[in-house]
C-alpha atoms as a PDB file:
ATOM      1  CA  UNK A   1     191.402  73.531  56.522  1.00  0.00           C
ATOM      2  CA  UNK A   2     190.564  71.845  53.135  1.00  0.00           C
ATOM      3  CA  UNK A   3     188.876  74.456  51.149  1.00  0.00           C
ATOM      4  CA  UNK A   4     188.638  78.431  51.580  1.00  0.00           C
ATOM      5  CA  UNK A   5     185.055  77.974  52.588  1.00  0.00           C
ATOM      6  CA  UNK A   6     185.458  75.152  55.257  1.00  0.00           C
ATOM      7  CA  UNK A   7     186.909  77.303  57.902  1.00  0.00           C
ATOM      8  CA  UNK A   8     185.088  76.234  61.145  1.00  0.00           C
ATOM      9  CA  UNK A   9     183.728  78.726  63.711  1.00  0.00           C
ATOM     10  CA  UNK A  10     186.471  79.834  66.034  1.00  0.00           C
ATOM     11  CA  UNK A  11     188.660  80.131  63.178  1.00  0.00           C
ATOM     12  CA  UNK A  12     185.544  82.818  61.620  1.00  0.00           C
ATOM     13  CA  UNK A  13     185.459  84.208  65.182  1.00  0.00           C
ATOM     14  CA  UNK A  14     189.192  84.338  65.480  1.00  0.00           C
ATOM     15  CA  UNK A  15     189.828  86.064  61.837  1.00  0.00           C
ATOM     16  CA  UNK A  16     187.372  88.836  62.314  1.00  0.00           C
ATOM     17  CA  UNK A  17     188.891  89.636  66.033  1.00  0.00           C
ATOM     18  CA  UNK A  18     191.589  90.012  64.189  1.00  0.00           C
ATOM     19  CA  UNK A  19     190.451  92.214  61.807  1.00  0.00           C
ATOM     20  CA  UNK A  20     188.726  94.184  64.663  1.00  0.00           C
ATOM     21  CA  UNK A  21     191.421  95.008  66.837  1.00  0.00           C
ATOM     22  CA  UNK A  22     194.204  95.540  64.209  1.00  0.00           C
ATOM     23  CA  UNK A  23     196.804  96.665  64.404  1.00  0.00           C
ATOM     24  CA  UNK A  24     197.127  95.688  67.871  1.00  0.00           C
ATOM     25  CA  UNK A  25     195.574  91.783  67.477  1.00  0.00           C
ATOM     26  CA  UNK A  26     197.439  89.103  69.866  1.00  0.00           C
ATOM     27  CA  UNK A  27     196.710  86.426  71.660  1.00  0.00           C
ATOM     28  CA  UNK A  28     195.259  87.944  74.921  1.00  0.00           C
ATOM     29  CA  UNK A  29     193.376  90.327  73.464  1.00  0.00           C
ATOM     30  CA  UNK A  30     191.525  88.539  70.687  1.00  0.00           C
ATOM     31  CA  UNK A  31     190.380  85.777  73.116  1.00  0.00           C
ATOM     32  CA  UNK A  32     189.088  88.916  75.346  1.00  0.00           C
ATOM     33  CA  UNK A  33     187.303  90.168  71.786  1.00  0.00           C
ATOM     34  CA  UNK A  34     185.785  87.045  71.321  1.00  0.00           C
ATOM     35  CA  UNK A  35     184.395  86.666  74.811  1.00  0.00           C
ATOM     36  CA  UNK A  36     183.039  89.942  74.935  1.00  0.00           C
ATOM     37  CA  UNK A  37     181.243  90.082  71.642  1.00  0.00           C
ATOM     38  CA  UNK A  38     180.121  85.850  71.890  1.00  0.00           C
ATOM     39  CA  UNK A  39     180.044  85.314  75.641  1.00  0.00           C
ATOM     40  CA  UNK A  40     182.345  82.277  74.353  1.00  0.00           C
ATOM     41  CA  UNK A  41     185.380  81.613  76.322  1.00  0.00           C
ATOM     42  CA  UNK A  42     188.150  79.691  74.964  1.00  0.00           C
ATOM     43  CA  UNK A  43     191.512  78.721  76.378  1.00  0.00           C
ATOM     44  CA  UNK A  44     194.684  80.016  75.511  1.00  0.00           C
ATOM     45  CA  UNK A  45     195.981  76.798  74.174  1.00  0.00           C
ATOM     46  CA  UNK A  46     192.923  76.854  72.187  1.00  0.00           C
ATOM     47  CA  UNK A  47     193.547  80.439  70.964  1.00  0.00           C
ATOM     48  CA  UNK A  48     197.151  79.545  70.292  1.00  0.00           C
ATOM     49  CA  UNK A  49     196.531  76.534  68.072  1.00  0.00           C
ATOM     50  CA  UNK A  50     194.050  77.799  66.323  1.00  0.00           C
ATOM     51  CA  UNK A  51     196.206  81.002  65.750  1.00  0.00           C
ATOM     52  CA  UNK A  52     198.871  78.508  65.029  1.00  0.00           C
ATOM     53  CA  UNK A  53     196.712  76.426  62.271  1.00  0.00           C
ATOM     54  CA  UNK A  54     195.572  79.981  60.524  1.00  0.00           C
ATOM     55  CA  UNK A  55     199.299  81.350  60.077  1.00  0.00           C
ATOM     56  CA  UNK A  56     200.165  77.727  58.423  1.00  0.00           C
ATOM     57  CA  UNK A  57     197.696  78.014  55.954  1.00  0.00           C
ATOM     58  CA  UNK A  58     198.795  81.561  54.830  1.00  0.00           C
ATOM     59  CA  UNK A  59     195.411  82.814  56.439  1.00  0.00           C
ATOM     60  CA  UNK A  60     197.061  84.979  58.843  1.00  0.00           C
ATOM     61  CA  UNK A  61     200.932  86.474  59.395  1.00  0.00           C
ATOM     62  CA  UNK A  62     202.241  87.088  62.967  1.00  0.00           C
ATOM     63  CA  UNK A  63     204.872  89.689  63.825  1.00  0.00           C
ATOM     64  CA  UNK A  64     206.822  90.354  67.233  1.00  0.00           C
ATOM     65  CA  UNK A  65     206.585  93.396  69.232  1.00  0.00           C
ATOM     66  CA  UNK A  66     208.852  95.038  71.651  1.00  0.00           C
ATOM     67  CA  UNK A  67     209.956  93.160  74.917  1.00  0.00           C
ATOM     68  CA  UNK A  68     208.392  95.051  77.769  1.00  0.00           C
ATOM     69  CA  UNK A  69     209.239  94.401  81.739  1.00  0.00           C
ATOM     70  CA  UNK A  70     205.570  94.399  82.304  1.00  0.00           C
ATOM     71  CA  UNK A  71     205.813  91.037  80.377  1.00  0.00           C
ATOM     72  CA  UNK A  72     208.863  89.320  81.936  1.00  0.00           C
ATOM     73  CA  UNK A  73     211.182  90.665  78.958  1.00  0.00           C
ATOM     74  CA  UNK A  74     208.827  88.780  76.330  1.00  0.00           C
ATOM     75  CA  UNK A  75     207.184  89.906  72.886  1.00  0.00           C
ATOM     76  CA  UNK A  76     204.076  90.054  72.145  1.00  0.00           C
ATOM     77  CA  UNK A  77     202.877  88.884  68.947  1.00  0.00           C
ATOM     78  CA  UNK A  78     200.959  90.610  66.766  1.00  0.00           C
ATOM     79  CA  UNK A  79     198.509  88.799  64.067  1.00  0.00           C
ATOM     80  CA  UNK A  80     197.428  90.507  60.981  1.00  0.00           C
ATOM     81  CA  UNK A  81     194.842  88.864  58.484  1.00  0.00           C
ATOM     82  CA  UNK A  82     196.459  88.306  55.217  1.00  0.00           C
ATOM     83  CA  UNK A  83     194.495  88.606  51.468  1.00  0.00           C
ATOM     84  CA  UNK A  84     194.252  84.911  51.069  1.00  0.00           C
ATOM     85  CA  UNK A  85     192.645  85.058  54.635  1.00  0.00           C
ATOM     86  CA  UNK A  86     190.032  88.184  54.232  1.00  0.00           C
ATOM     87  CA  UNK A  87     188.952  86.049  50.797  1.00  0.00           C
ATOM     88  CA  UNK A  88     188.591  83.217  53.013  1.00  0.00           C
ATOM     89  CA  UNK A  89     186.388  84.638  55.279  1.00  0.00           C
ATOM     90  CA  UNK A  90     184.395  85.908  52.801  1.00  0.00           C
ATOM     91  CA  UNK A  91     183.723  83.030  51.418  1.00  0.00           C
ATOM     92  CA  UNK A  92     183.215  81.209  55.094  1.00  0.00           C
ATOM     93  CA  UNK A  93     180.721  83.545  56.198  1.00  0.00           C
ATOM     94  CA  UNK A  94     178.983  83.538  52.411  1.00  0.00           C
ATOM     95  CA  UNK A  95     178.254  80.024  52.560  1.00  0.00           C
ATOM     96  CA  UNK A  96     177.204  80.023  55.642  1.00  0.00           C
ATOM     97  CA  UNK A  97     174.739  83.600  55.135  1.00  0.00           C
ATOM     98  CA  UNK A  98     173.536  81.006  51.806  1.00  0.00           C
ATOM     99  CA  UNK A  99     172.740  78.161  54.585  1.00  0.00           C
ATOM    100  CA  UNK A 100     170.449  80.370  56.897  1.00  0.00           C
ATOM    101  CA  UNK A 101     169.141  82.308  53.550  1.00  0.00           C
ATOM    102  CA  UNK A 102     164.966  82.362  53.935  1.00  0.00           C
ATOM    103  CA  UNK A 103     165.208  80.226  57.249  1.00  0.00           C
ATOM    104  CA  UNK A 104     163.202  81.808  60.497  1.00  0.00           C
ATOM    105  CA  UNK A 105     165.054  80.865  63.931  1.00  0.00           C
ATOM    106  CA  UNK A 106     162.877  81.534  66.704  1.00  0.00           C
ATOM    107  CA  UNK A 107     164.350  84.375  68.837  1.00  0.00           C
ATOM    108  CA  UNK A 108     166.846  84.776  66.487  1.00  0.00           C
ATOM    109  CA  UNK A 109     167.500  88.002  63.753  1.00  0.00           C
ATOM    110  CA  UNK A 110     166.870  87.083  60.151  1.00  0.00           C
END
């Protein structure tokens, strides 16, 4: 990410999952947000690096929960959009609002 408003799409899609489903955002169930509000169906190892890349640039913070048999004795872990993040977004989904400004896309909403 080299500038607050470069973030690309899955990391837009990925940041407002997040903000959707908080407090209880991690890995499983924002790819499930994503497909059922997009159609879009990424990998976990795409959701994980992507997750991965967001909490490196201070975009996101991740926190474990409890283990749980259910899970094998693992955590899940639990992402939360930070300030620097939500600003980002902003920003992100200005630009790109700015872009489409005054543009008609057949079959698509203004």
């Amino acid at each position: 990410m080299a500038k607050s408003t470069d973030l690309t799409l899955v990391e837009q899609q990925m940041l407002l999952a997040i903000m959707r489903l908080h407090p209880n955002a991690y890995g499983v169930s924002i790819r499930d947000e994503i497909k059922a509000r997009t159609g879009k169906e990424y990998s976990f190892g795409s959701v994980y690096a992507v997750l991965e890349r967001l909490e490196d640039g201070g975009l996101i913070t991740s926190r474990e929960g409890e283990a749980t048999a259910a899970r094998g004795g693992r955590k899940k872990l639990y992402f939360t959009i930070t300030g620097v993040g939500q600003t980002a977004l902003q920003r992100s989904l200005t630009a790109v609002d700015a872009m489409r400004a005054g543009l008609l896309i057949e079959g698509a909403l203004s």
